[in-house]
C-alpha atoms as a PDB file:
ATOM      1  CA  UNK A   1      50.834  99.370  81.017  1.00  0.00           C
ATOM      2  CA  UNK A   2      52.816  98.032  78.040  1.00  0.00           C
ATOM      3  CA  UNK A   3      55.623 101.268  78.689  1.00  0.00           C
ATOM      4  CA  UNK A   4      55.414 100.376  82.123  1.00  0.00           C
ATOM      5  CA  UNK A   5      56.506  96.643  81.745  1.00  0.00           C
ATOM      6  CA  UNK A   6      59.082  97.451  79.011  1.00  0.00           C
ATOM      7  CA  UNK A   7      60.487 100.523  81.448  1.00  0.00           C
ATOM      8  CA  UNK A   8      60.774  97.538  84.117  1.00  0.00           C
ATOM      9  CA  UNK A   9      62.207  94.899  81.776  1.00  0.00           C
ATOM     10  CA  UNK A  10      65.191  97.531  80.887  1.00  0.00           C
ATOM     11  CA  UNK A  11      65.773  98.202  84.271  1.00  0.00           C
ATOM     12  CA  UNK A  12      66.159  94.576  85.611  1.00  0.00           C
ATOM     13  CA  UNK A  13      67.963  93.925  82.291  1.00  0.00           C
ATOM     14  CA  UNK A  14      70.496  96.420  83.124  1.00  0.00           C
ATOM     15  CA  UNK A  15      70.682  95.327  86.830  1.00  0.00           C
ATOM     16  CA  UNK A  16      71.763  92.198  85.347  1.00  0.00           C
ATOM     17  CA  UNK A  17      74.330  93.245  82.281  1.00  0.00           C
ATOM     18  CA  UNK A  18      77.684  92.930  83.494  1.00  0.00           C
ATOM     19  CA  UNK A  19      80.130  96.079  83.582  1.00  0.00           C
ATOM     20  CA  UNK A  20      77.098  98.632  84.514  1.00  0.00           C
ATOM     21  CA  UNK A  21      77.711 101.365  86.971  1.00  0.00           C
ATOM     22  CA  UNK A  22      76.365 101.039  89.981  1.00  0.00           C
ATOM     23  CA  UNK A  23      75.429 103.366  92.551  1.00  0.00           C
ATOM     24  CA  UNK A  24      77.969 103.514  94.936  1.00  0.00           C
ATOM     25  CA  UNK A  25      76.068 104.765  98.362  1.00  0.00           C
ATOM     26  CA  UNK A  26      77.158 103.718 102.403  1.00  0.00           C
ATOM     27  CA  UNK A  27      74.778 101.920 104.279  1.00  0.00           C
ATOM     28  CA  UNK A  28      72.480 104.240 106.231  1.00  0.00           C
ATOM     29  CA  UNK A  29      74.012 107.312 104.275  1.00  0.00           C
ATOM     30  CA  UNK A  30      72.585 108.283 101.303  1.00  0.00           C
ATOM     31  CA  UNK A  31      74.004 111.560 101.331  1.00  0.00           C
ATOM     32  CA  UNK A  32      77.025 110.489 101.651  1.00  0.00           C
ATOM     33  CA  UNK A  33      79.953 111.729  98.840  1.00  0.00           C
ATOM     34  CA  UNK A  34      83.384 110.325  97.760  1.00  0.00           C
ATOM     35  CA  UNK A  35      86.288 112.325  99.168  1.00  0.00           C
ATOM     36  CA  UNK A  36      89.736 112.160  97.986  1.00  0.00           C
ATOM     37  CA  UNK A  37      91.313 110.347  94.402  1.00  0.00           C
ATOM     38  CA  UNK A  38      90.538 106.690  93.846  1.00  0.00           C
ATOM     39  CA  UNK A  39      93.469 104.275  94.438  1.00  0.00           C
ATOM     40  CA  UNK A  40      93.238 100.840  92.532  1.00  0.00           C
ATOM     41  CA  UNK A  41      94.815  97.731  93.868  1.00  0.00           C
ATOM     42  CA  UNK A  42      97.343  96.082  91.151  1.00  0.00           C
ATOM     43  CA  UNK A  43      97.779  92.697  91.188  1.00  0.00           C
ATOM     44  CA  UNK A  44     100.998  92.082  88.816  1.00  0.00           C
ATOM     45  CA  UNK A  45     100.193  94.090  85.636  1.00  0.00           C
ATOM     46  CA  UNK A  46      96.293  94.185  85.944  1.00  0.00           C
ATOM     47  CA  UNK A  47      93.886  95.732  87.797  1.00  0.00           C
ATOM     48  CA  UNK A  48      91.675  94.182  90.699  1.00  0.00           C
ATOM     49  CA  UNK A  49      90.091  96.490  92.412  1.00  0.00           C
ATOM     50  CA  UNK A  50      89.193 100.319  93.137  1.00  0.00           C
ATOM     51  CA  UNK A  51      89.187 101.625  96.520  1.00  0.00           C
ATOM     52  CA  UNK A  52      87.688 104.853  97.624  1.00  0.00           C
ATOM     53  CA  UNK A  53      86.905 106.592 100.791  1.00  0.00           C
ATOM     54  CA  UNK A  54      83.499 108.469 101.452  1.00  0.00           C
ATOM     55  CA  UNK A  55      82.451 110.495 103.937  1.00  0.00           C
ATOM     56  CA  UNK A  56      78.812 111.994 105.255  1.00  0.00           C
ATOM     57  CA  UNK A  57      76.150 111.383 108.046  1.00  0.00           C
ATOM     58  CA  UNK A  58      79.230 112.514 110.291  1.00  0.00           C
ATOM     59  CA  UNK A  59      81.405 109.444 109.307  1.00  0.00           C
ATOM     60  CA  UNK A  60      83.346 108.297 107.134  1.00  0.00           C
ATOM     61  CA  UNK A  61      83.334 104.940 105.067  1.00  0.00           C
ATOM     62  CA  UNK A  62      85.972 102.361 103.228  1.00  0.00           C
ATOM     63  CA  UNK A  63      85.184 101.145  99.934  1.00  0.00           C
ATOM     64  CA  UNK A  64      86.447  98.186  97.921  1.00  0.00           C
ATOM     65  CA  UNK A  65      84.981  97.278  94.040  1.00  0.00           C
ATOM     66  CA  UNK A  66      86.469  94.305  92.634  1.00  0.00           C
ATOM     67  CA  UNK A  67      86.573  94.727  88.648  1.00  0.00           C
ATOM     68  CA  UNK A  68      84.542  92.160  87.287  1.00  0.00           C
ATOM     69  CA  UNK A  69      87.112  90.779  84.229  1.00  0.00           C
ATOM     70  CA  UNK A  70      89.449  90.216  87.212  1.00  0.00           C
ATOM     71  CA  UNK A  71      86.984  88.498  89.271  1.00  0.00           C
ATOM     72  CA  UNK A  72      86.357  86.167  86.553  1.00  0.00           C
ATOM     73  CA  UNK A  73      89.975  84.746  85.690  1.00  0.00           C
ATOM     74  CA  UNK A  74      90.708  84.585  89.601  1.00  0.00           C
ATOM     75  CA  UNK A  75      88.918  82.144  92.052  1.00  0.00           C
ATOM     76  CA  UNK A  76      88.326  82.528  96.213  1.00  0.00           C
ATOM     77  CA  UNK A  77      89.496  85.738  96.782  1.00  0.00           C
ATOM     78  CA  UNK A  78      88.753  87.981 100.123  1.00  0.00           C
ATOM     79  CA  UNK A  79      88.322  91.658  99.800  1.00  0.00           C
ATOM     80  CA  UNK A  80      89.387  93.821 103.155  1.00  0.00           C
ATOM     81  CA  UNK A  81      87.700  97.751 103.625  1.00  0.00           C
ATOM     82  CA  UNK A  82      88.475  99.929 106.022  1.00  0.00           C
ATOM     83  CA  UNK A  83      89.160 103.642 107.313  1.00  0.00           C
ATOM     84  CA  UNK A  84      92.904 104.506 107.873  1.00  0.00           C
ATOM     85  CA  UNK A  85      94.096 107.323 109.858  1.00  0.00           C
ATOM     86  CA  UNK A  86      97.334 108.782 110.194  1.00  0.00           C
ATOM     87  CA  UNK A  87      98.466 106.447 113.628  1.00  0.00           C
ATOM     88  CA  UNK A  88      98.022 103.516 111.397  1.00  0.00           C
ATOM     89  CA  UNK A  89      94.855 102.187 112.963  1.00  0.00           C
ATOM     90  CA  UNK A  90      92.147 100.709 110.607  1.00  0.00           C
ATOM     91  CA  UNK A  91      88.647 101.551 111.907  1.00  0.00           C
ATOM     92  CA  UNK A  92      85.349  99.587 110.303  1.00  0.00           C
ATOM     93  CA  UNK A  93      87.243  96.837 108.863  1.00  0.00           C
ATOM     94  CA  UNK A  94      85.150  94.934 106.971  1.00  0.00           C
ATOM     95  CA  UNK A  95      86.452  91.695 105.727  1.00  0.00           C
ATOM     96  CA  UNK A  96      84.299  90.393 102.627  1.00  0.00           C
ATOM     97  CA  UNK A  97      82.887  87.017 102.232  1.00  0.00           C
ATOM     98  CA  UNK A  98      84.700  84.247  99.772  1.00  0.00           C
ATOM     99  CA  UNK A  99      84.443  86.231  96.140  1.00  0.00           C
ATOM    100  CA  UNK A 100      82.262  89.169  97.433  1.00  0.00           C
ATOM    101  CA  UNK A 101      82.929  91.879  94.645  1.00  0.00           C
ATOM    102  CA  UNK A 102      81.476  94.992  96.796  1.00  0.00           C
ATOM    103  CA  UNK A 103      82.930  95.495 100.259  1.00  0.00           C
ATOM    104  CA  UNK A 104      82.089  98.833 102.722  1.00  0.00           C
ATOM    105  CA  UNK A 105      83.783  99.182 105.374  1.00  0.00           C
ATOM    106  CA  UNK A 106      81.790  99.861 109.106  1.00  0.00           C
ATOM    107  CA  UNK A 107      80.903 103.799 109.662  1.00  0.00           C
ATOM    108  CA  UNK A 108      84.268 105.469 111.317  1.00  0.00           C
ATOM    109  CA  UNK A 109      83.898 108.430 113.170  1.00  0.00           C
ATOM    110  CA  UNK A 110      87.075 109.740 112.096  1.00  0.00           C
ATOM    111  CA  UNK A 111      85.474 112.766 110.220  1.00  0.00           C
ATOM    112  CA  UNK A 112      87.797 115.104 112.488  1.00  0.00           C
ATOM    113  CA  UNK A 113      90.816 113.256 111.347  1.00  0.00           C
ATOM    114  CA  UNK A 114      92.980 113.431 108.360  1.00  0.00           C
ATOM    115  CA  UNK A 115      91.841 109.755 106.795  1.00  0.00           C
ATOM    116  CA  UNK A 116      92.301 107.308 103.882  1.00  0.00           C
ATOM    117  CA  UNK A 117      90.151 104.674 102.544  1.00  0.00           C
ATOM    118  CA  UNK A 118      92.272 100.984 102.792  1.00  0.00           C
ATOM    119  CA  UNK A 119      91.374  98.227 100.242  1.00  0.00           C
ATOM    120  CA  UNK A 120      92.895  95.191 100.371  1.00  0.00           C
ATOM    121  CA  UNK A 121      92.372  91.874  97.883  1.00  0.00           C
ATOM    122  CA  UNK A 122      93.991  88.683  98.921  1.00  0.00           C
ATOM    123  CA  UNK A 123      94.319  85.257  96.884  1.00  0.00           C
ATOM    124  CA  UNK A 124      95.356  82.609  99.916  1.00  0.00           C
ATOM    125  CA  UNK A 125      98.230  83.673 101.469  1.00  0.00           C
ATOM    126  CA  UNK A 126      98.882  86.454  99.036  1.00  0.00           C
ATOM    127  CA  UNK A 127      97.507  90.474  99.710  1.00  0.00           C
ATOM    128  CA  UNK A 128      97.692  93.435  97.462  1.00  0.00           C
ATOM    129  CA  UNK A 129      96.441  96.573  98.968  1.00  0.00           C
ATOM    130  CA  UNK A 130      96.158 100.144  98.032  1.00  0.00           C
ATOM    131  CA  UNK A 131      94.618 103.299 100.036  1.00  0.00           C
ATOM    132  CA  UNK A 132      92.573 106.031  98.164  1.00  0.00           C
ATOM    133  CA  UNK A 133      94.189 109.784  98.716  1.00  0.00           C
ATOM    134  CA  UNK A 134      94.509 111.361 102.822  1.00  0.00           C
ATOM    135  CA  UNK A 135      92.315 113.827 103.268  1.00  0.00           C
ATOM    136  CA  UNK A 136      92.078 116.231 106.477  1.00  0.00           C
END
């Protein structure tokens, strides 16, 4: 019992800690697999945000992760997700709500299309966006 309760203390510990990984898994696709290079949004000289584009259960999936030393010197940001195919049409947008770090886009069914995840972080007025690689 006393293994079990330390076992469960580490794990809510580490749930907790800031910088762990996280598992990065679509809603209602667990199978689901990142396709393509990550892209990261810049925002002057640093860093805000990885975006990546997954695809399984017959979709495909946007996906925004705000880095969490950026999140912390900036205040009231939005974060944008989406697929983006080749006609320049963003399917599953997904815009975040005020400061949310982790944004997935909606499932696309664009799996037959040559796609790219779109991230997008935006302070006010002011956007930065990146898209992971295109895939067919």
């Amino acid at each position: 019992m006393k293994k079990a309760l330390l076992i469960i203390a580490a794990a809510v510990a580490g749930m907790l800690a800031p910088g762990v990984a996280h598992a990065e898994t679509p809603p209602g696709c667990a199978s689901a697999q990142q396709i393509g290079a990550t892209a990261h949004v810049k925002f002057g000289s640093e860093t805000a945000a990885s975006v990546k584009q997954f695809a399984g259960c017959g979709k495909n999936w946007g996906y925004v992760f705000v880095w969490a030393d950026w999140a912390a010197r900036h205040d009231l940001f939005h974060v944008t997700a989406a697929v983006a195919t080749d006609d320049n049409v963003n399917h599953g947008k997904v815009i975040g709500r005020l400061e949310q770090r982790e944004v997935w886009s909606k499932a696309a069914g664009t799996v037959n299309r040559c796609t790219r995840a779109m991230g997008r972080v935006a302070l006010g007025e002011d956007g930065w966006g990146a898209y992971s690689s295109r895939r067919c």
